[in-house]
C-alpha atoms as a PDB file:
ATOM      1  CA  UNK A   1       2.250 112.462  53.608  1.00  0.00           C
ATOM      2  CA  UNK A   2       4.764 115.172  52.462  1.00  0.00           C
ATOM      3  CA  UNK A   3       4.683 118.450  55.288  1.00  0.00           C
ATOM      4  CA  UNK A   4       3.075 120.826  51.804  1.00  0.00           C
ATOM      5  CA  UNK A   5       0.690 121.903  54.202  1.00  0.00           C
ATOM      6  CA  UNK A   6       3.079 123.313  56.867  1.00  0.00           C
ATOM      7  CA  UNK A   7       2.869 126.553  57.752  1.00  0.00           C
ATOM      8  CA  UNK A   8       4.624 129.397  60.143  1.00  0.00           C
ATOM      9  CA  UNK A   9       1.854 131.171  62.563  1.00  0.00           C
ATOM     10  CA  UNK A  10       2.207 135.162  62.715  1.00  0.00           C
ATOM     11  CA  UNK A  11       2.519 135.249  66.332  1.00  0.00           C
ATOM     12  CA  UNK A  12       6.096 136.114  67.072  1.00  0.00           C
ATOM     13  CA  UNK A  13       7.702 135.071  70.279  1.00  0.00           C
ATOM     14  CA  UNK A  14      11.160 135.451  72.071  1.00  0.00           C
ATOM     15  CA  UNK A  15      13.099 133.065  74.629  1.00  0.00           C
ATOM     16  CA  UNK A  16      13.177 134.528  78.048  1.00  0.00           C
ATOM     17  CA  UNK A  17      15.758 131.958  79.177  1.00  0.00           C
ATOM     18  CA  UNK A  18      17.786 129.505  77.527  1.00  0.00           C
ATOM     19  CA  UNK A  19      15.648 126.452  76.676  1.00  0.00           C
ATOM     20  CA  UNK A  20      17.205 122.910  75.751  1.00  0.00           C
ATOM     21  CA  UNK A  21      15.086 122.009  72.177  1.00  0.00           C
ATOM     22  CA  UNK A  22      17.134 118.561  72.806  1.00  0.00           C
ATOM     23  CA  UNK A  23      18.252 116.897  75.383  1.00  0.00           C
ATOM     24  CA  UNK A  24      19.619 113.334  75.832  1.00  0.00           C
ATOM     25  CA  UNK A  25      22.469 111.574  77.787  1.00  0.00           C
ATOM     26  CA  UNK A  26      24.464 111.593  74.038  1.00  0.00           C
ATOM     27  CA  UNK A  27      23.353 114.762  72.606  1.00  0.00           C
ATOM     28  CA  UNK A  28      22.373 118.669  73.430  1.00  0.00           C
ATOM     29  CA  UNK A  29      20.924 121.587  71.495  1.00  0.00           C
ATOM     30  CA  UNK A  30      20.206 124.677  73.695  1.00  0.00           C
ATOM     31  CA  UNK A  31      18.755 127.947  72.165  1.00  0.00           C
ATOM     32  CA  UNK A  32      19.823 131.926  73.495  1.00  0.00           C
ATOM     33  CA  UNK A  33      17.513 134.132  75.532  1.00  0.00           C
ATOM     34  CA  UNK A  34      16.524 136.395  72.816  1.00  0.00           C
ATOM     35  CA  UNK A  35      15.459 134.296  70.269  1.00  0.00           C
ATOM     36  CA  UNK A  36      12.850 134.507  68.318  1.00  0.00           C
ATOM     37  CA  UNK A  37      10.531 132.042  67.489  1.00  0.00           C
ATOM     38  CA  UNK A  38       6.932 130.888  65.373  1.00  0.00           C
ATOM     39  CA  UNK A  39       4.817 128.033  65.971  1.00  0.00           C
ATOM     40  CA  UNK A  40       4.808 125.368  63.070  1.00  0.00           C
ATOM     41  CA  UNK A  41       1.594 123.280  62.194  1.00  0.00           C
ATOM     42  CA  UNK A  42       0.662 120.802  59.726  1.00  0.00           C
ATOM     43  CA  UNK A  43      -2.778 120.575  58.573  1.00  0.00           C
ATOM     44  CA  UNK A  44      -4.009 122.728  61.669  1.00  0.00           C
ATOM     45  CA  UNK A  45      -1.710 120.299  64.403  1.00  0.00           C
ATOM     46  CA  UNK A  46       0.821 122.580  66.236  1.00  0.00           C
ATOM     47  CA  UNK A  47       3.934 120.327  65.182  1.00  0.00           C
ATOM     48  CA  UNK A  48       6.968 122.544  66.146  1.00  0.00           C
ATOM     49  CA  UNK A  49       8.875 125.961  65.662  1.00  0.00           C
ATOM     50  CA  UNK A  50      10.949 127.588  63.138  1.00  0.00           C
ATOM     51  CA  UNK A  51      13.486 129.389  65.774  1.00  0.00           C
ATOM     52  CA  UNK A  52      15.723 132.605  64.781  1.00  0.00           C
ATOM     53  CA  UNK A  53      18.931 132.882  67.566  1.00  0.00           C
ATOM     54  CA  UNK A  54      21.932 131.797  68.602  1.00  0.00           C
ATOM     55  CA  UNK A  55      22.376 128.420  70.809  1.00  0.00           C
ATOM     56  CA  UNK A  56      25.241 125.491  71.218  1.00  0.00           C
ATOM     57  CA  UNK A  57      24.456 121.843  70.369  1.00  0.00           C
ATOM     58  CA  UNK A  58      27.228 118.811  71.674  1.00  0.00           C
ATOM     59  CA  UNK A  59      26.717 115.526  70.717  1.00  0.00           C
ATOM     60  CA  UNK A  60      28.857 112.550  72.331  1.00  0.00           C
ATOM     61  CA  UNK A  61      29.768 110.244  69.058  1.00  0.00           C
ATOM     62  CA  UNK A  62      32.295 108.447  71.338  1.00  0.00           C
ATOM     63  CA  UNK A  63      31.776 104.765  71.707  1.00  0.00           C
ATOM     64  CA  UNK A  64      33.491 102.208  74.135  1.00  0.00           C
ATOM     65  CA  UNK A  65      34.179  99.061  72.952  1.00  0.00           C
ATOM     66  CA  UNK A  66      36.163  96.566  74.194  1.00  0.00           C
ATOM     67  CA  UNK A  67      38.794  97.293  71.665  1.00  0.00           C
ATOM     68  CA  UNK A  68      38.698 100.743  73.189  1.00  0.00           C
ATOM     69  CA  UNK A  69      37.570 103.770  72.085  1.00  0.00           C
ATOM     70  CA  UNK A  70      35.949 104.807  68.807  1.00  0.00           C
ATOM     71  CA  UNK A  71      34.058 107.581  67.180  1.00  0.00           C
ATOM     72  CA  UNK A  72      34.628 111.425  68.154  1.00  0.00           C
ATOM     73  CA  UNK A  73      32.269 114.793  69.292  1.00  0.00           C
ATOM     74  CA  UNK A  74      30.622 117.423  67.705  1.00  0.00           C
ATOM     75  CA  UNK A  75      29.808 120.767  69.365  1.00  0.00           C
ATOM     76  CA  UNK A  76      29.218 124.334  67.530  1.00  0.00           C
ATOM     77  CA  UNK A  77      26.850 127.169  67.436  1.00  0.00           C
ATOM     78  CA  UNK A  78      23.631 127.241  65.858  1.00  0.00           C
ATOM     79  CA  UNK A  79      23.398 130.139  63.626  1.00  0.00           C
ATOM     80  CA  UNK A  80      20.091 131.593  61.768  1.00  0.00           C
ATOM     81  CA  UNK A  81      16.970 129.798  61.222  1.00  0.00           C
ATOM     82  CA  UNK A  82      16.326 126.239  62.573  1.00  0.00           C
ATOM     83  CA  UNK A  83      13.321 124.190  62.370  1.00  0.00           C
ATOM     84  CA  UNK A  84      12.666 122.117  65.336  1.00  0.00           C
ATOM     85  CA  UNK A  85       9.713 119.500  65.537  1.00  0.00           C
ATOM     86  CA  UNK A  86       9.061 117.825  68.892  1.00  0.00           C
ATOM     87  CA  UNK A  87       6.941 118.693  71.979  1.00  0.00           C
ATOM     88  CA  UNK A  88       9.994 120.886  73.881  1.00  0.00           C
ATOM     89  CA  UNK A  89       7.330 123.011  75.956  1.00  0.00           C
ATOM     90  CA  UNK A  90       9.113 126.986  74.030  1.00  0.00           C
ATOM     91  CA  UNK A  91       5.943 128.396  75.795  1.00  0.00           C
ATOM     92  CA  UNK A  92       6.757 128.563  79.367  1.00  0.00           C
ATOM     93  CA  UNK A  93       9.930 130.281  78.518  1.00  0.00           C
ATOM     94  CA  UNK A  94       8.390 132.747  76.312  1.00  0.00           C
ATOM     95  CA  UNK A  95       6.274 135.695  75.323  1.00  0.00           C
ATOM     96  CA  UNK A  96       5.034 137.513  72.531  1.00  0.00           C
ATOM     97  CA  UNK A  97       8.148 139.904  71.296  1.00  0.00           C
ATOM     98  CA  UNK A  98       7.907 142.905  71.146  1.00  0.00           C
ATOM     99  CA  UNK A  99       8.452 145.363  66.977  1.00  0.00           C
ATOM    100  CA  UNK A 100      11.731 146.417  69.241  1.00  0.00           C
ATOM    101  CA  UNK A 101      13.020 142.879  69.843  1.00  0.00           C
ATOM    102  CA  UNK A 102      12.060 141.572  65.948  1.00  0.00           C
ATOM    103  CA  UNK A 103      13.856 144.822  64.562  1.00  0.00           C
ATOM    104  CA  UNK A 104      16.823 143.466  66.082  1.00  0.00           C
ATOM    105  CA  UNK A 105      17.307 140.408  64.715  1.00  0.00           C
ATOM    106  CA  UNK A 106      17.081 142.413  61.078  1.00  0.00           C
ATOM    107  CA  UNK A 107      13.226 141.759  60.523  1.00  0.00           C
ATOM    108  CA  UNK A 108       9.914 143.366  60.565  1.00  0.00           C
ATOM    109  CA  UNK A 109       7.203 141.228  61.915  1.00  0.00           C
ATOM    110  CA  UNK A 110       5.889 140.763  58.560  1.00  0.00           C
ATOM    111  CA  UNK A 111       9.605 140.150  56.726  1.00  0.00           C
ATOM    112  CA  UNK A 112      10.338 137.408  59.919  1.00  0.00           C
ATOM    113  CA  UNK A 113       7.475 135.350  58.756  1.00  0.00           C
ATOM    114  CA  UNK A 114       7.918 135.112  55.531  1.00  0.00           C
ATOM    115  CA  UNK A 115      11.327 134.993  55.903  1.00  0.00           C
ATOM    116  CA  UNK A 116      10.707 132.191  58.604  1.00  0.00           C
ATOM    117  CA  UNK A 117       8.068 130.316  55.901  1.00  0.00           C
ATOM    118  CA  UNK A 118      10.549 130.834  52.785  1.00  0.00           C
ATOM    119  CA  UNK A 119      13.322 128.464  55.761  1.00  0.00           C
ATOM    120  CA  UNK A 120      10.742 125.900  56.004  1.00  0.00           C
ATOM    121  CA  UNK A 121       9.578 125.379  52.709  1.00  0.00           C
ATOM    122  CA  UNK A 122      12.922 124.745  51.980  1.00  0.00           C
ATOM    123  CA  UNK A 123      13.863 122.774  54.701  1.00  0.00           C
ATOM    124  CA  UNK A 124      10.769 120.487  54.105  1.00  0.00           C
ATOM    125  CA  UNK A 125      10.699 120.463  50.496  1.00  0.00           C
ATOM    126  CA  UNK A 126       9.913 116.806  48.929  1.00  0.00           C
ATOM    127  CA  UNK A 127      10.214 115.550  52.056  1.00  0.00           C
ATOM    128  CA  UNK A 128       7.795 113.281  53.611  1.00  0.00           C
ATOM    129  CA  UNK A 129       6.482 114.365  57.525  1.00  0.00           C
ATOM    130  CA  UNK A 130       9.107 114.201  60.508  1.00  0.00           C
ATOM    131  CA  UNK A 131       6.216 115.293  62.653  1.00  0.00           C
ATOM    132  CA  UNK A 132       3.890 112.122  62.573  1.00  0.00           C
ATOM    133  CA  UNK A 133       6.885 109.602  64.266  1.00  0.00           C
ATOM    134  CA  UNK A 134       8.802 111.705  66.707  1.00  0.00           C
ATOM    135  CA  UNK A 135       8.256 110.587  70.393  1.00  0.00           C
ATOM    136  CA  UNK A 136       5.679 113.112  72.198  1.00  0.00           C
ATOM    137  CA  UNK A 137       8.603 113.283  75.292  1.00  0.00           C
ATOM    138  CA  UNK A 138       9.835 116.989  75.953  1.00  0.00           C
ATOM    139  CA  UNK A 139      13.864 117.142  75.346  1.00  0.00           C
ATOM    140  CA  UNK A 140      13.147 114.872  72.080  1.00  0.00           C
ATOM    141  CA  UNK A 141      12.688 115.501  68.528  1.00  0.00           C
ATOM    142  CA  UNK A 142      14.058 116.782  65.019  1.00  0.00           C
ATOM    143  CA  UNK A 143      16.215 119.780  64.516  1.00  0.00           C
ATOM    144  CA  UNK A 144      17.275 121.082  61.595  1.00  0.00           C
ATOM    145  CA  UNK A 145      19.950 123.893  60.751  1.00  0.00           C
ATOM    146  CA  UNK A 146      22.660 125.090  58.204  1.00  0.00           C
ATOM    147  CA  UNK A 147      25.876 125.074  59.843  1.00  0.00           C
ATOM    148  CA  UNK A 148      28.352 128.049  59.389  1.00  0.00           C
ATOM    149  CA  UNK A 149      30.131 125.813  56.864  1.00  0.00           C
ATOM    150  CA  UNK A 150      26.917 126.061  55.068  1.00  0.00           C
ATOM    151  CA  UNK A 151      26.418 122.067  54.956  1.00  0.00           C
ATOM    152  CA  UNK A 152      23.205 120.671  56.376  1.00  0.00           C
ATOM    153  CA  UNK A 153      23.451 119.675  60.180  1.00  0.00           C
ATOM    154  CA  UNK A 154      20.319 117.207  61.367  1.00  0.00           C
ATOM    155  CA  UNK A 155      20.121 116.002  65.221  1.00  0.00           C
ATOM    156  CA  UNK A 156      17.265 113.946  66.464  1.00  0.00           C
ATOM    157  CA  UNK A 157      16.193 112.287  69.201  1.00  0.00           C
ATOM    158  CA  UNK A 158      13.699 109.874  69.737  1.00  0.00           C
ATOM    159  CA  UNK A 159      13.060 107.057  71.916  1.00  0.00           C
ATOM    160  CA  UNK A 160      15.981 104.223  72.128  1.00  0.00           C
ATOM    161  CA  UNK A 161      17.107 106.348  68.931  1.00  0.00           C
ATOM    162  CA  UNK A 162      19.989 108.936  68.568  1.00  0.00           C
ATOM    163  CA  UNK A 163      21.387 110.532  65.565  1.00  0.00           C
ATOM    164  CA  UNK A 164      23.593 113.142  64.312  1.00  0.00           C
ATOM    165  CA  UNK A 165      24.111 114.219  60.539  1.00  0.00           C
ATOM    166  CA  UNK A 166      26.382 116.862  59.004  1.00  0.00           C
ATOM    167  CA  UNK A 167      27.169 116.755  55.332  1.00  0.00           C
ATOM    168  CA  UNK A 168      28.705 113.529  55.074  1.00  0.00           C
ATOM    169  CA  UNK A 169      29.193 112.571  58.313  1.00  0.00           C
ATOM    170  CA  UNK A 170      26.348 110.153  60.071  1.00  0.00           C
ATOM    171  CA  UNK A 171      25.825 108.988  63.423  1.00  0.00           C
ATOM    172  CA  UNK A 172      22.993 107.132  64.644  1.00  0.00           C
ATOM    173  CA  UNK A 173      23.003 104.969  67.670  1.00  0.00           C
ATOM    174  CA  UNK A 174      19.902 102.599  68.743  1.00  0.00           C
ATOM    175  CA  UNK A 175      19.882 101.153  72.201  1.00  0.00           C
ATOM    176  CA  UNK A 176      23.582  99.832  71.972  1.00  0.00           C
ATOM    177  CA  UNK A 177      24.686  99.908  69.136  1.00  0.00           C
ATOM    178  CA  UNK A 178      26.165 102.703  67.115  1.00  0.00           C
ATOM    179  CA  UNK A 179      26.763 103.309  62.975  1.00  0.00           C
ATOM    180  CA  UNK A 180      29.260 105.959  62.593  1.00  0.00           C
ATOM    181  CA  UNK A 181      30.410 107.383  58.904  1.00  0.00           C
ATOM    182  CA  UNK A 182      32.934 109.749  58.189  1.00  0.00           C
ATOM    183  CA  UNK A 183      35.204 110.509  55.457  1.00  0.00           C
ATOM    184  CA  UNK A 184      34.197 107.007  53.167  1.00  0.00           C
ATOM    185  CA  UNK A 185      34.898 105.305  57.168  1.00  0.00           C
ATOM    186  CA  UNK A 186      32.212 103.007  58.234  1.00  0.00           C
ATOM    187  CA  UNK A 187      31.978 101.628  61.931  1.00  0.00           C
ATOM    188  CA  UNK A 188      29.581  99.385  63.248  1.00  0.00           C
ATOM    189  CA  UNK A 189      30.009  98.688  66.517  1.00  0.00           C
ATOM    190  CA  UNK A 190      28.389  97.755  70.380  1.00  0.00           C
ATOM    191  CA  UNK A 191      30.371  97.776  74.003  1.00  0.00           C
ATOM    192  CA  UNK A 192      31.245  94.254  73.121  1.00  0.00           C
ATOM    193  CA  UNK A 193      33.840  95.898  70.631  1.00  0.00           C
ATOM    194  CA  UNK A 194      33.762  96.568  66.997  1.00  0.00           C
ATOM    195  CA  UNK A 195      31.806  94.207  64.536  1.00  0.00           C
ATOM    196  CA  UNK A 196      32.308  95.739  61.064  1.00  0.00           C
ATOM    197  CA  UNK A 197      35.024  98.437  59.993  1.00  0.00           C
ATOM    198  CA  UNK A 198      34.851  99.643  56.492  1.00  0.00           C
ATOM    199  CA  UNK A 199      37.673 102.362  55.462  1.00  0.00           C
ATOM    200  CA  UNK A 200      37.164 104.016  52.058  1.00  0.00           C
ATOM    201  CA  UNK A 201      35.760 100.364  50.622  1.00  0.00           C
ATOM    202  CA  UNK A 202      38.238  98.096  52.464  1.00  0.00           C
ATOM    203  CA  UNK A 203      37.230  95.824  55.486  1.00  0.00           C
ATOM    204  CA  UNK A 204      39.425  95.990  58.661  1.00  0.00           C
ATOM    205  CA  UNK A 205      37.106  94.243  60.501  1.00  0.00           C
ATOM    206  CA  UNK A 206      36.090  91.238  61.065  1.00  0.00           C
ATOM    207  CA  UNK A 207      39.182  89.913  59.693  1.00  0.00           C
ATOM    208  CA  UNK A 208      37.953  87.052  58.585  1.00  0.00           C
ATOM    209  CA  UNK A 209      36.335  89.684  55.660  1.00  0.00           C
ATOM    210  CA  UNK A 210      39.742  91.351  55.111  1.00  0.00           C
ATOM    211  CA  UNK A 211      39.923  88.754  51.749  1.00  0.00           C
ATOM    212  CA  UNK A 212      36.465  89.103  50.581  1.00  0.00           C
ATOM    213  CA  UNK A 213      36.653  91.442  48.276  1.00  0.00           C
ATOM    214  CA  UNK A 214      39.907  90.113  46.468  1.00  0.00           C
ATOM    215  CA  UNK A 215      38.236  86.399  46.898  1.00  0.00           C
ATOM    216  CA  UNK A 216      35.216  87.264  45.400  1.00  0.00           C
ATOM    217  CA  UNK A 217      36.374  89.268  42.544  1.00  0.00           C
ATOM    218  CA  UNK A 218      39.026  86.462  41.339  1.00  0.00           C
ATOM    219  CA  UNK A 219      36.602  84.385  41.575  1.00  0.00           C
ATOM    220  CA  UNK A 220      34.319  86.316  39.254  1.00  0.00           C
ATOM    221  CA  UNK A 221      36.968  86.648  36.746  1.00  0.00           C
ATOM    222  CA  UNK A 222      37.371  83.542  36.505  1.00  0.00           C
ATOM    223  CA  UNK A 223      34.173  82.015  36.191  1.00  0.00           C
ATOM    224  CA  UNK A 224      34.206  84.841  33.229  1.00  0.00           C
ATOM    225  CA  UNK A 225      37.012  83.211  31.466  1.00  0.00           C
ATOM    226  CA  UNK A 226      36.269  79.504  32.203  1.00  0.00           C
ATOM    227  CA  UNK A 227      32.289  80.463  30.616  1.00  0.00           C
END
């Protein structure tokens, strides 16, 4: 079912304290005292927040293998809107804001929903529900933001599953093993080392593969010329 039905409540709130939206031994995304914030629900379900603040997110792409280390970090701010869905309790470190504390992050009450509803739609749009399959575990869930580059950033937790996505660059780990893309790079890999390396379409590894693509496309040509 696609999240049409989402909507952005009226009630307004603001962080008293810093509160960790995700939280995981590989990845982080903390939100500022100050920031504002509206409950999301879908179909009458409270389901998560859109969030207006600053914050810091880190997330450890680093994996050891036994042919030593691969991978690399991320860490930035998070600017502007995000939408978060998950069960991170925002409510114990909250209350309602006050026209003072909305005014300052360049809104009316009115203008920061809509403003706030105009974020999701887009965030959402064609998209099919995040909200039904994300683990019901505080520290866990989706979060969505548009970097200061302006690409897309995604980070998500749930369960046995990890991921991080900006622009181009994927990583996703489940339980021990990782996937990691980057600039046309492809690694597949465990603690037991590195099982599949694809750089801008050629295999480094498994050796054994290095060939394939040269193999397979001589022998294509010439079962062309020989039919």
């Amino acid at each position: 079912m696609a999240l049409t039905s989402a909507k952005v409540a009226s009630d307004i709130y603001v962080t008293q304290q810093a509160v960790e939206l995700v939280s995981t031994d590989k990845c982080l995304a903390t939100i500022d005292p100050g920031s504002l914030w509206a409950k999301v629900s879908e179909d009458g379900k409270e389901t998560g927040a859109v969030v207006l603040g600053g914050g810091v997110y880190v997330v450890d792409a680093i994996v050891e293998t036994g042919n030593g280390a691969t991978g690399r970090s991320f860490k930035g701010s998070l600017t502007g809107f995000k939408l978060y869905l998950g069960k991170t309790d925002l409510n114990s470190s909250s209350r309602i804001a006050s026209g003072e504390e909305i005014e300052s992050q360049g809104h009316s009450q009115q203008g920061f929903t809509e403003s706030a509803q105009a974020f999701l739609d887009t965030q959402i749009k064609g998209r099919r529900s995040e909200a039904r399959n994300i683990s019901p575990i505080p520290g866990q869930g989706f979060l969505q933001w548009e970097g200061e580059d302006g690409k897309s950033n995604v980070l998500f937790a749930d369960g046995h599953r990890v991921g991080y996505i900006h622009g181009g660059d994927v990583y996703v780990a489940h339980g021990k093993k990782t996937v990691f893309v980057k600039d046309g790079s492809v690694i597949v890999a465990d603690r037991r080392g590195m099982h599949v390396h694809i750089d801008k379409g050629h295999i480094l590894e498994p050796r054994i593969l290095q060939d394939f693509g040269l193999i397979t496309d001589r022998a294509s040509r010439h079962s062309f010329y020989c039919c």
